[in-house]
C-alpha atoms as a PDB file:
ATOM      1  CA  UNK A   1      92.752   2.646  34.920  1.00  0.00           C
ATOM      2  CA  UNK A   2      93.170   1.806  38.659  1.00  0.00           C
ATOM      3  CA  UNK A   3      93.579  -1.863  39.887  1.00  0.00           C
ATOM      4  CA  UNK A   4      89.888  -1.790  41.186  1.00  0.00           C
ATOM      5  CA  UNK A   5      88.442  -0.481  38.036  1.00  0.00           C
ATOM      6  CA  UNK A   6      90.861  -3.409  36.387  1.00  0.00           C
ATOM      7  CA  UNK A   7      88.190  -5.711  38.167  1.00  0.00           C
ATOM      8  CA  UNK A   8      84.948  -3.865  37.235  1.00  0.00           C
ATOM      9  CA  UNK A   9      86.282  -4.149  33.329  1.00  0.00           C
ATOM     10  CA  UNK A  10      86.941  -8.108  33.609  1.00  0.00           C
ATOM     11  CA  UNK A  11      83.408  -8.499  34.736  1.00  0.00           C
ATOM     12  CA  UNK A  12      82.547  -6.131  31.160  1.00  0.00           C
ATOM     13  CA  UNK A  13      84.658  -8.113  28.859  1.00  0.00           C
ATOM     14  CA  UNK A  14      83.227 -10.860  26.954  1.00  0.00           C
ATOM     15  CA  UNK A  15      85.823 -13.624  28.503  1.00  0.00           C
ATOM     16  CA  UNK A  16      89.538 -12.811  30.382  1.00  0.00           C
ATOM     17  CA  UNK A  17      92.551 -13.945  30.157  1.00  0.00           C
ATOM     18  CA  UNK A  18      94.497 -13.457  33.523  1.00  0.00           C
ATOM     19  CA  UNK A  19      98.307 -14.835  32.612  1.00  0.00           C
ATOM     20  CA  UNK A  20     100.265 -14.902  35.818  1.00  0.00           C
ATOM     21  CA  UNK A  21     104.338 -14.945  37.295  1.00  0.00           C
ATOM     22  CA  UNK A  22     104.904 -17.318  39.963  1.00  0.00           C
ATOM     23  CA  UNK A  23     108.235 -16.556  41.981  1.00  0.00           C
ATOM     24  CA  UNK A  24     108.061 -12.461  42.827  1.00  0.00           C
ATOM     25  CA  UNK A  25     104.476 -12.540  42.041  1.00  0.00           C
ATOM     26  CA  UNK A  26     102.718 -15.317  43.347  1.00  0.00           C
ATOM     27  CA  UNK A  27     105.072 -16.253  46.272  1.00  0.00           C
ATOM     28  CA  UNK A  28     107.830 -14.085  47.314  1.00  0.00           C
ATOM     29  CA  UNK A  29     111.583 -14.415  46.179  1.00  0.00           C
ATOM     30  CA  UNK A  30     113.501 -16.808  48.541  1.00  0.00           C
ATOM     31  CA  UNK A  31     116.910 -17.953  49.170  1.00  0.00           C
ATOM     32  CA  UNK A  32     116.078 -21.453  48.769  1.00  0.00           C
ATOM     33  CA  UNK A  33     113.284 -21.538  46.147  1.00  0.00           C
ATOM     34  CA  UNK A  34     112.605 -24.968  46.978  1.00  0.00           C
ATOM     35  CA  UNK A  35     110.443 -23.621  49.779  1.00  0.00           C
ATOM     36  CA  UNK A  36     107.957 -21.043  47.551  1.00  0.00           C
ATOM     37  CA  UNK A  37     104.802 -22.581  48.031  1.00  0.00           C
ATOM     38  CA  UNK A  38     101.279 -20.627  47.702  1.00  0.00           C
ATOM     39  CA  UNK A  39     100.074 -19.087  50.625  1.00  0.00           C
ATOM     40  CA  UNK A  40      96.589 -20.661  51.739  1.00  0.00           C
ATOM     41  CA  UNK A  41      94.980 -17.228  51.080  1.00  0.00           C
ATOM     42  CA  UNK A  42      96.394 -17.311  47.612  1.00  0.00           C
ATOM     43  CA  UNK A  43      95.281 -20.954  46.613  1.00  0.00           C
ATOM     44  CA  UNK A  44      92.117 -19.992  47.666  1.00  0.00           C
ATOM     45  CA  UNK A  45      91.662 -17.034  45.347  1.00  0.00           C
ATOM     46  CA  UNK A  46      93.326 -19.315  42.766  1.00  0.00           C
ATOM     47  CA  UNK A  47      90.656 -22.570  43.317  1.00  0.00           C
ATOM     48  CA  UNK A  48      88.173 -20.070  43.010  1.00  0.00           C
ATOM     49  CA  UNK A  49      88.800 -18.406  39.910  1.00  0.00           C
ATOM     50  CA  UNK A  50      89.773 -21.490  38.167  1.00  0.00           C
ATOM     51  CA  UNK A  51      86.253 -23.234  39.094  1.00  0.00           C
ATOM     52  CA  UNK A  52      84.621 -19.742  39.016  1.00  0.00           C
ATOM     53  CA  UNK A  53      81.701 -20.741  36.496  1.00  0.00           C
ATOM     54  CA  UNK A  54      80.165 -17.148  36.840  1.00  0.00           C
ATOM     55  CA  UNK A  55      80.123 -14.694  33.422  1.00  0.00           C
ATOM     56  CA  UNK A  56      82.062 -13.224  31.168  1.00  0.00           C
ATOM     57  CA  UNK A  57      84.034 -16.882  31.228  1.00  0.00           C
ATOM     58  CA  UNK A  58      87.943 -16.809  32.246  1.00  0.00           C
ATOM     59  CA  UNK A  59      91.046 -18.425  31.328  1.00  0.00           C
ATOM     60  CA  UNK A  60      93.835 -18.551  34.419  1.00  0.00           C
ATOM     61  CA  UNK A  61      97.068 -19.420  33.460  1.00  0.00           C
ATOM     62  CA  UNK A  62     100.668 -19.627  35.190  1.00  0.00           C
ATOM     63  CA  UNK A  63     103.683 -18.485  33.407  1.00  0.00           C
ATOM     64  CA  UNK A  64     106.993 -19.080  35.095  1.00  0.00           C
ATOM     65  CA  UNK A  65     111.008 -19.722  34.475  1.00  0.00           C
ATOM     66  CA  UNK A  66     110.376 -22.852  36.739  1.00  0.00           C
ATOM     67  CA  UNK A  67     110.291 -26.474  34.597  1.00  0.00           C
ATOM     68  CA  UNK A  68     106.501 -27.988  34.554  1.00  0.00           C
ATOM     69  CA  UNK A  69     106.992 -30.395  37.067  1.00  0.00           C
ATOM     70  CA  UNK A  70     108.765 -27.898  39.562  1.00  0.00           C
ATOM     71  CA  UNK A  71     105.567 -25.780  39.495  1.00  0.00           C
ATOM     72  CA  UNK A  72     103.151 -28.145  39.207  1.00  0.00           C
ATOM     73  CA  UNK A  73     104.495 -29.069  42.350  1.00  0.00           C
ATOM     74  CA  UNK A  74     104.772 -25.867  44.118  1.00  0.00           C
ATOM     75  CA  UNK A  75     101.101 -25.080  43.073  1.00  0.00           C
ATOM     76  CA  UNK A  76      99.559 -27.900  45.205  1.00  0.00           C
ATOM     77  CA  UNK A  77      96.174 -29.496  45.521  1.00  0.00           C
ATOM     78  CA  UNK A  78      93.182 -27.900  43.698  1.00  0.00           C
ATOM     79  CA  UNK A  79      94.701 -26.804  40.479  1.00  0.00           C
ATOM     80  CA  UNK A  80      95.707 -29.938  38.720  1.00  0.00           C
ATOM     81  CA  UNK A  81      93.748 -28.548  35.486  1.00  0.00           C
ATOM     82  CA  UNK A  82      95.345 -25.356  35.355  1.00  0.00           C
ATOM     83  CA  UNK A  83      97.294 -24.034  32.169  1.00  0.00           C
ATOM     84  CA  UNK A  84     101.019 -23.856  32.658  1.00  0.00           C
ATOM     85  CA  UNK A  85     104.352 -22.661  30.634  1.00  0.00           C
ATOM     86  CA  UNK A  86     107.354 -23.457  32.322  1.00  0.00           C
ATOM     87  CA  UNK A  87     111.213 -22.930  31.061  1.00  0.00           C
ATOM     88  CA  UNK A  88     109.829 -19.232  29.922  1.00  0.00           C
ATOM     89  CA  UNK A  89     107.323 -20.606  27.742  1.00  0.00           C
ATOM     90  CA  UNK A  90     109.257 -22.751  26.094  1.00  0.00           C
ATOM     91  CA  UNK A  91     107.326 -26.131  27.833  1.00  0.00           C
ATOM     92  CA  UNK A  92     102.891 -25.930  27.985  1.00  0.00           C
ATOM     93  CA  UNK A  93     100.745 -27.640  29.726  1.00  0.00           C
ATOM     94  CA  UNK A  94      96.944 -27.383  28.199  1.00  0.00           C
ATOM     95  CA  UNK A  95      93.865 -29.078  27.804  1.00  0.00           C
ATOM     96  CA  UNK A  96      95.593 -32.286  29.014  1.00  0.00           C
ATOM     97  CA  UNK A  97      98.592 -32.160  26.404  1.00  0.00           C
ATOM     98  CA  UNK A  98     102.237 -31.295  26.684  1.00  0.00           C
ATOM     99  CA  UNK A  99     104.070 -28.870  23.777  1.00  0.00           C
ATOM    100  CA  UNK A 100     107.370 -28.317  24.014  1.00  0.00           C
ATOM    101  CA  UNK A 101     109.208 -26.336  21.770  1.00  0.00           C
ATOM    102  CA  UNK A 102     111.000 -28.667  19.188  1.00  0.00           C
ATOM    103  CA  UNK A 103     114.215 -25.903  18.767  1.00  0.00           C
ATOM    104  CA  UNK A 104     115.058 -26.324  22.796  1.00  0.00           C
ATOM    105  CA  UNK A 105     114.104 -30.349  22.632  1.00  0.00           C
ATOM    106  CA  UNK A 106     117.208 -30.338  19.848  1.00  0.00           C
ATOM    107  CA  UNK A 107     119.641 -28.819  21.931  1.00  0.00           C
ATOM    108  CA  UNK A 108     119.288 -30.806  25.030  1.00  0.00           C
ATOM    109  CA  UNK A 109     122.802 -32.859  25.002  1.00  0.00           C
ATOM    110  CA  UNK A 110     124.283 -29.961  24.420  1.00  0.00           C
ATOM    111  CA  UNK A 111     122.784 -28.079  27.118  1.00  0.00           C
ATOM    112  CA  UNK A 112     123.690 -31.356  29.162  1.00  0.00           C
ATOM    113  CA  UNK A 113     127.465 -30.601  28.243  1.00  0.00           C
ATOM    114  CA  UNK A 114     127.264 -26.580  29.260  1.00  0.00           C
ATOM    115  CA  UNK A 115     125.854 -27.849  32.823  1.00  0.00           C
ATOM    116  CA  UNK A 116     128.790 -29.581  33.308  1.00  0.00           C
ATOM    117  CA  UNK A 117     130.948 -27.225  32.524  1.00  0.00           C
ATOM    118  CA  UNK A 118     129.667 -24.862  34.930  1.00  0.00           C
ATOM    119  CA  UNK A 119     129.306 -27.544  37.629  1.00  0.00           C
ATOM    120  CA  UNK A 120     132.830 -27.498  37.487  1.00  0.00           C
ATOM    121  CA  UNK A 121     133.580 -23.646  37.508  1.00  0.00           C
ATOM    122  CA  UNK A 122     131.067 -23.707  40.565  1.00  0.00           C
ATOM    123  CA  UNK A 123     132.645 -26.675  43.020  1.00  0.00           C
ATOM    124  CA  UNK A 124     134.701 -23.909  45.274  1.00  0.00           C
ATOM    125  CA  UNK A 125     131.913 -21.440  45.634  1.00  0.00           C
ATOM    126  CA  UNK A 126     129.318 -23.586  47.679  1.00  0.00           C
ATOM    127  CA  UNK A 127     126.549 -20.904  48.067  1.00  0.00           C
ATOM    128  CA  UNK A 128     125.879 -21.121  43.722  1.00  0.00           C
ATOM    129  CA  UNK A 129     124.024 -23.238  42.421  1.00  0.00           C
ATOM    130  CA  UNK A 130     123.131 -24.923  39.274  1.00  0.00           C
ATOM    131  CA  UNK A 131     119.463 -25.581  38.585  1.00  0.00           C
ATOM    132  CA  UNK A 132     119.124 -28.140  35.303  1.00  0.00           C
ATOM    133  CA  UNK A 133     115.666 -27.352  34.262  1.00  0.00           C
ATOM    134  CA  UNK A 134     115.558 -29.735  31.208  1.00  0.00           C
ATOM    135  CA  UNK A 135     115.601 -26.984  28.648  1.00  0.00           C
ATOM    136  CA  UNK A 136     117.030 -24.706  30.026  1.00  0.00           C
ATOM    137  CA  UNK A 137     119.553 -23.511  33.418  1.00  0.00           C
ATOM    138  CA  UNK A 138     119.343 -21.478  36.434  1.00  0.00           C
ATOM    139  CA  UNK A 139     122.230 -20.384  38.011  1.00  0.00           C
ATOM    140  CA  UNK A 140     120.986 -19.471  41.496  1.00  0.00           C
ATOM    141  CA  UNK A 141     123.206 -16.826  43.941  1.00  0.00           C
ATOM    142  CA  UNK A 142     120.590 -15.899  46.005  1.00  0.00           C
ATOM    143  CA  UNK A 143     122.143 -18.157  49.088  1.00  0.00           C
ATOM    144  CA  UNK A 144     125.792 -16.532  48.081  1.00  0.00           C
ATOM    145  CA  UNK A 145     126.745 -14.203  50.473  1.00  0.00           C
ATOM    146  CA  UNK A 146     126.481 -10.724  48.858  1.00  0.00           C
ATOM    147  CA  UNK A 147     130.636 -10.016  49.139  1.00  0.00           C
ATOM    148  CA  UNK A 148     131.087 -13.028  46.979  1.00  0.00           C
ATOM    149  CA  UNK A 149     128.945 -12.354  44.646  1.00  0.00           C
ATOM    150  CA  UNK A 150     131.255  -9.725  41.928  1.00  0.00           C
ATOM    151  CA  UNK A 151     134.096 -12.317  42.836  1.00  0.00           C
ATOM    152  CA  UNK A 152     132.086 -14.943  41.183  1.00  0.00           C
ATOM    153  CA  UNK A 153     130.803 -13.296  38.357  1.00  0.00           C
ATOM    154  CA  UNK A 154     134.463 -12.279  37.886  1.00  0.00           C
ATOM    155  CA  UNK A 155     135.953 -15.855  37.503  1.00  0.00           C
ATOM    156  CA  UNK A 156     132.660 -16.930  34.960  1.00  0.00           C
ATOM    157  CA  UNK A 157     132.820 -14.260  33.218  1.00  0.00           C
ATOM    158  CA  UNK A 158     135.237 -16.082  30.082  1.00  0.00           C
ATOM    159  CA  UNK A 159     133.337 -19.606  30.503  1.00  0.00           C
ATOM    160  CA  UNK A 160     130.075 -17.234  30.515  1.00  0.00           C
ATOM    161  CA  UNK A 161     131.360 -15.474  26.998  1.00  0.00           C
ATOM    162  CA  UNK A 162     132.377 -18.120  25.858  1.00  0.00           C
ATOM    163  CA  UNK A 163     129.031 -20.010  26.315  1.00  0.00           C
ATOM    164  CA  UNK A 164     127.380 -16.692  24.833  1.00  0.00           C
ATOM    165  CA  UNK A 165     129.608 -16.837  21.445  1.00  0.00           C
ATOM    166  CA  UNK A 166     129.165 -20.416  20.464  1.00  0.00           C
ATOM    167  CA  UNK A 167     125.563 -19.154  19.455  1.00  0.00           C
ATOM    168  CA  UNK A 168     123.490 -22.111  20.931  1.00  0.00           C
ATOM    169  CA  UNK A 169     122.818 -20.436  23.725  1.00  0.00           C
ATOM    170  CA  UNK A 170     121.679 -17.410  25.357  1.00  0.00           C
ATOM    171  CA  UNK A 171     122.178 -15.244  28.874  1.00  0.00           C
ATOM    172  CA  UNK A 172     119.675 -13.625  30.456  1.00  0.00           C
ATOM    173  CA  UNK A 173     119.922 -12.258  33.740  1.00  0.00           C
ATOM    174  CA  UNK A 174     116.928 -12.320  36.361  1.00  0.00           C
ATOM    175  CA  UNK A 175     116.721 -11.537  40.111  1.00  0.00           C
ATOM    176  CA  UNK A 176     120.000 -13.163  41.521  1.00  0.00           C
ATOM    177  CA  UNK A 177     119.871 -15.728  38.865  1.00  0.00           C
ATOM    178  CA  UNK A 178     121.337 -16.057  35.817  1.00  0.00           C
ATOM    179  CA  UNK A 179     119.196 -18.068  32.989  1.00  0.00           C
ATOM    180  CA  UNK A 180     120.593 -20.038  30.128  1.00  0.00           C
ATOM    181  CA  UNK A 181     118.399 -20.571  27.234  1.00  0.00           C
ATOM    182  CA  UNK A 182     118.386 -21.956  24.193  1.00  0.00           C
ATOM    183  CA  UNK A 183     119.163 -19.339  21.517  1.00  0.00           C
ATOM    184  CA  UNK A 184     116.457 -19.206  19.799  1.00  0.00           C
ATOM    185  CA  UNK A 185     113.341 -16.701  19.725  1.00  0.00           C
ATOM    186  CA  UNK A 186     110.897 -17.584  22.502  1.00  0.00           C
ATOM    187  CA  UNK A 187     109.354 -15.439  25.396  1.00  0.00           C
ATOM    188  CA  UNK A 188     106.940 -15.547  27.643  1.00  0.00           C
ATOM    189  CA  UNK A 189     105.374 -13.394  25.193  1.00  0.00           C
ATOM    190  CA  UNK A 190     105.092 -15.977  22.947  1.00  0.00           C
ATOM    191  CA  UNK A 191     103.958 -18.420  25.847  1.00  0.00           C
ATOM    192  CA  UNK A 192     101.178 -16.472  26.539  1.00  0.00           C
ATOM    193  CA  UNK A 193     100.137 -16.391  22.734  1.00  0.00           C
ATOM    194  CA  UNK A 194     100.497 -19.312  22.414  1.00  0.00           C
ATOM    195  CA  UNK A 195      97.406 -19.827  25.491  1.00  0.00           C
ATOM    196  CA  UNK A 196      95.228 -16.989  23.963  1.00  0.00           C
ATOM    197  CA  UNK A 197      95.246 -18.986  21.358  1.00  0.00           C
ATOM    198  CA  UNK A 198      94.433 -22.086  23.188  1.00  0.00           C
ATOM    199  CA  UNK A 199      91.491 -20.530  24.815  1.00  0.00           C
ATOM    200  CA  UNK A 200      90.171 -18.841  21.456  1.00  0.00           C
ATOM    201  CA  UNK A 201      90.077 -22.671  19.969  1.00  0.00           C
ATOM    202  CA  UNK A 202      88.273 -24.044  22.898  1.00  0.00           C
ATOM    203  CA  UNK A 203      85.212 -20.796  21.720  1.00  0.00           C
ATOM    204  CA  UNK A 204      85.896 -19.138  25.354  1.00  0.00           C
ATOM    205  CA  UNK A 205      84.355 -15.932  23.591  1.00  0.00           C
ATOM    206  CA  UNK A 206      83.027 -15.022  20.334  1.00  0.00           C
ATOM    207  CA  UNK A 207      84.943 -14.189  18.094  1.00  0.00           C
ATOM    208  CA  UNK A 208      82.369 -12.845  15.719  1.00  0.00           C
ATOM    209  CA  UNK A 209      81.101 -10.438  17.735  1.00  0.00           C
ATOM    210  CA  UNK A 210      84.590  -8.833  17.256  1.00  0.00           C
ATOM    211  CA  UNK A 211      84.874  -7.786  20.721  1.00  0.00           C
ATOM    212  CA  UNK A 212      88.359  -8.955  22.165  1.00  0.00           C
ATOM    213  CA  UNK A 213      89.063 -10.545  25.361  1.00  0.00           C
ATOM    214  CA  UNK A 214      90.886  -8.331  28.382  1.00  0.00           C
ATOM    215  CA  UNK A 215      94.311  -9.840  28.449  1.00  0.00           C
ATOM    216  CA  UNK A 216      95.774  -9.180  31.637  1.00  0.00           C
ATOM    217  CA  UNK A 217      99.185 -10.173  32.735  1.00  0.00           C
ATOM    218  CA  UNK A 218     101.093  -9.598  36.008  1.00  0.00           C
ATOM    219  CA  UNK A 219     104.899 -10.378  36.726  1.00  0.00           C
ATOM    220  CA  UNK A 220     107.382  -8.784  38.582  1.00  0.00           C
ATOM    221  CA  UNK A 221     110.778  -9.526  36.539  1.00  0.00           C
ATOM    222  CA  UNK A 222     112.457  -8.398  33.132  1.00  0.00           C
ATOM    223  CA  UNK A 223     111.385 -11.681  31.343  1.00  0.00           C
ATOM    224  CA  UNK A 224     107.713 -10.793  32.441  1.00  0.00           C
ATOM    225  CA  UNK A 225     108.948  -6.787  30.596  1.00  0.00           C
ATOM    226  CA  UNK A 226     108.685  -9.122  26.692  1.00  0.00           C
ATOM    227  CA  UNK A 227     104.989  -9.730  27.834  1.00  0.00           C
ATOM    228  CA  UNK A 228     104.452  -6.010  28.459  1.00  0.00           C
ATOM    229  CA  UNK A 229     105.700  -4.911  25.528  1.00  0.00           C
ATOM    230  CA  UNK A 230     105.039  -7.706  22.936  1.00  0.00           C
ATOM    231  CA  UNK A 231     101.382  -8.795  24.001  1.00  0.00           C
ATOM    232  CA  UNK A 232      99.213  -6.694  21.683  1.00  0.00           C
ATOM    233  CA  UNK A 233      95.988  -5.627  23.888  1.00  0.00           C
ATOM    234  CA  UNK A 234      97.409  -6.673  27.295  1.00  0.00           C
ATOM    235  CA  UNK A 235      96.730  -4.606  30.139  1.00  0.00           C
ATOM    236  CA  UNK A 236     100.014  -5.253  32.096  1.00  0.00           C
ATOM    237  CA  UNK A 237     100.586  -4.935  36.394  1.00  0.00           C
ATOM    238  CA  UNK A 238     104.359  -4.864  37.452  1.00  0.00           C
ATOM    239  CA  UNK A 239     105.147  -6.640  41.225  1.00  0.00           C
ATOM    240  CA  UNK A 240     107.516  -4.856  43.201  1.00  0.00           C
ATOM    241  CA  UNK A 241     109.324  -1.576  43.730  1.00  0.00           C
ATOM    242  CA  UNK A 242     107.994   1.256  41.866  1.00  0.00           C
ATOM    243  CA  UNK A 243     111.517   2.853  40.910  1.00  0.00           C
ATOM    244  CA  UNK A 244     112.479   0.089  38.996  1.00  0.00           C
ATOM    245  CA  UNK A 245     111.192   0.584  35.073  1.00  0.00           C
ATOM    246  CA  UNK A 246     108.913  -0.797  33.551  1.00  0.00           C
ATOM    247  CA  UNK A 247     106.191  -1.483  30.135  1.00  0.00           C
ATOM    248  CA  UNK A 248     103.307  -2.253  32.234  1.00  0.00           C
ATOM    249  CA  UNK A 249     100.343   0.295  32.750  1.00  0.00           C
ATOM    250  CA  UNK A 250      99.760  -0.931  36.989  1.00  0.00           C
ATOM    251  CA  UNK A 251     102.165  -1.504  40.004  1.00  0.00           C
ATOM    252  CA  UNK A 252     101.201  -3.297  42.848  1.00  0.00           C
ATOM    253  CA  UNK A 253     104.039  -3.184  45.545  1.00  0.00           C
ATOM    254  CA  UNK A 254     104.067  -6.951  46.375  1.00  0.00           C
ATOM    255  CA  UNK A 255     102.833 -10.632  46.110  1.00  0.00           C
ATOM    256  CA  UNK A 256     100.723  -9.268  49.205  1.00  0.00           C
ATOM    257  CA  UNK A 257      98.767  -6.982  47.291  1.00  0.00           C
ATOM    258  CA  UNK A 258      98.444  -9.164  44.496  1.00  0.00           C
ATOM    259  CA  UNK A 259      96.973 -11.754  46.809  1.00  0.00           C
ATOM    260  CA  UNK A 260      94.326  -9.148  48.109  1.00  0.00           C
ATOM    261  CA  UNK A 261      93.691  -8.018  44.613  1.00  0.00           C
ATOM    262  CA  UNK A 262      93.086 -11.863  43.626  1.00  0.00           C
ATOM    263  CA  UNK A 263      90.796 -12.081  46.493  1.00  0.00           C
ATOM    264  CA  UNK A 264      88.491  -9.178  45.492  1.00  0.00           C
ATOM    265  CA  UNK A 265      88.215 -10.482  42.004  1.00  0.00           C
ATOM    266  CA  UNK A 266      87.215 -13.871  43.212  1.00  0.00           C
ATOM    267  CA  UNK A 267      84.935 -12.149  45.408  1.00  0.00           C
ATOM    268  CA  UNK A 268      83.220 -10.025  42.624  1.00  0.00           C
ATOM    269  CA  UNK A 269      82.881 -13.310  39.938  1.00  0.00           C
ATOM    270  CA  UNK A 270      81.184 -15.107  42.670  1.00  0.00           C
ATOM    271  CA  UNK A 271      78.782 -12.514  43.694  1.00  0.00           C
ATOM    272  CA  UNK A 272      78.096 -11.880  39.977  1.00  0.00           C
ATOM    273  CA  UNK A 273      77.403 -15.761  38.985  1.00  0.00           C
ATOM    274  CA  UNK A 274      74.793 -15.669  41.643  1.00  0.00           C
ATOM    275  CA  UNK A 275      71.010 -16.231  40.826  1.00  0.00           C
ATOM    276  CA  UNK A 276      69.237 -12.578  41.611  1.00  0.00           C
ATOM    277  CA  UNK A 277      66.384 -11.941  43.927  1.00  0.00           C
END
């Protein structure tokens, strides 16, 4: 199905579910990813949908590695109401209350304790970073210059396995970041269950009339891959280079053409929730 006929089958369904990536997908990857921030054509598309009160009736969601408050923040004005999962999924914002997963909440001292340790490791390479995320960490190289960057992974490598063999924990890597996560099993696959099933409870369609919702999730990294593969139904759109691999049925080559697709759908739900002639 092509992405424009993606948009002609969400105005079909009887309600959608559009579960969206923030850095790679949204906003573009950065070296300091304290300056992603929507573009004003995306917000836009984003107000709109979320407010869009036009049939079949849709449920917008962002999914991200980012903490709550981190993208919360770098989602700005408009879409204080909007569904979130931060830390992967393992923190959701919904319906005006807070889950967080009770597993990752246990393990927070100790996750406190593997921060420092790699603080420590990190003092002498000043282009690294270590990004505490509450639940989980981000080591960040994307500011390390690219010669240093096998050097590095060199000298972490033993504190790394190390951290990987005590079994609290686990590695995942990302685009020039390196994730450490609670070791337990939680995806954004999960995350985004976890919402469907939000959205089913608040009676966004019927489900007696046994038609399902379109699910439709877009991301651009190998975490966003679990959702691919593990979301029964979804109808999945990779961001970014078409060599690299992937689960998902669509490719769109950028957070540029996402934002145009965004734009179009917008367009169509508000021309379809107006009153007829």
């Amino acid at each position: 199905m092509p992405l424009d006929a993606l948009i002609s089958a969400s105005l079909a369904a009887p309600a959608v579910l559009l579960y969206l990536d923030f850095d790679g997908t949204l906003v573009s990857i950065r070296r300091d990813p304290g300056r992603c921030q929507l573009s004003p054509a995306v917000l836009a598309s984003l107000q709109q949908l979320s407010r869009s009160p036009g049939a079949p009736p849709l449920d917008l969601a962002v999914i991200s590695g980012r903490s709550l408050g981190d993208l919360r923040q770098r989602l700005g004005p408009g879409l204080e109401h909007l569904s979130l999962a931060g830390n992967h999924g393992l923190e959701i914002a919904s319906d005006g209350g807070l889950w967080r997963d009770p597993r990752a909440e246990a393990l927070m001292p100790q996750l406190d304790v593997v921060a420092e340790r790699l603080r420590q490791s990190l003092q002498r390479w000043p282009g690294a970073w270590l990004e505490h995320k509450g639940l989980s960490l981000s080591l960040h190289t994307r500011r390390l210059p690219e010669a240093e960057r096998e050097p590095l992974a060199h000298e972490l490598l033993p504190l790394l396995e190390q951290i990987n063999a005590e079994g609290q924990f686990q590695l995942r890597r990302g685009r020039l970041v390196l994730e450490i996560r609670p070791a337990i099993p939680h995806t954004k696959a999960d995350a985004v269950q976890w919402l469907e099933a939000a959205a089913q409870r608040r009676g966004l369609w019927n489900t007696t009339a046994g038609q399902p919702p379109l699910r439709l999730y877009v991301g651009d990294d190998d975490t966003d891959e679990d959702v691919f593969r593990l979301w029964p139904g979804v109808v999945g759109v990779r961001v970014g280079p078409g060599a690299q691999p992937s689960a998902a049925s669509h490719r769109l080559s950028g957070p540029a053409g996402l934002a145009q697709w965004l734009a179009a759908l917008a367009e169509a739900r508000h021309h379809i929730g107006q009153p007829q002639p």
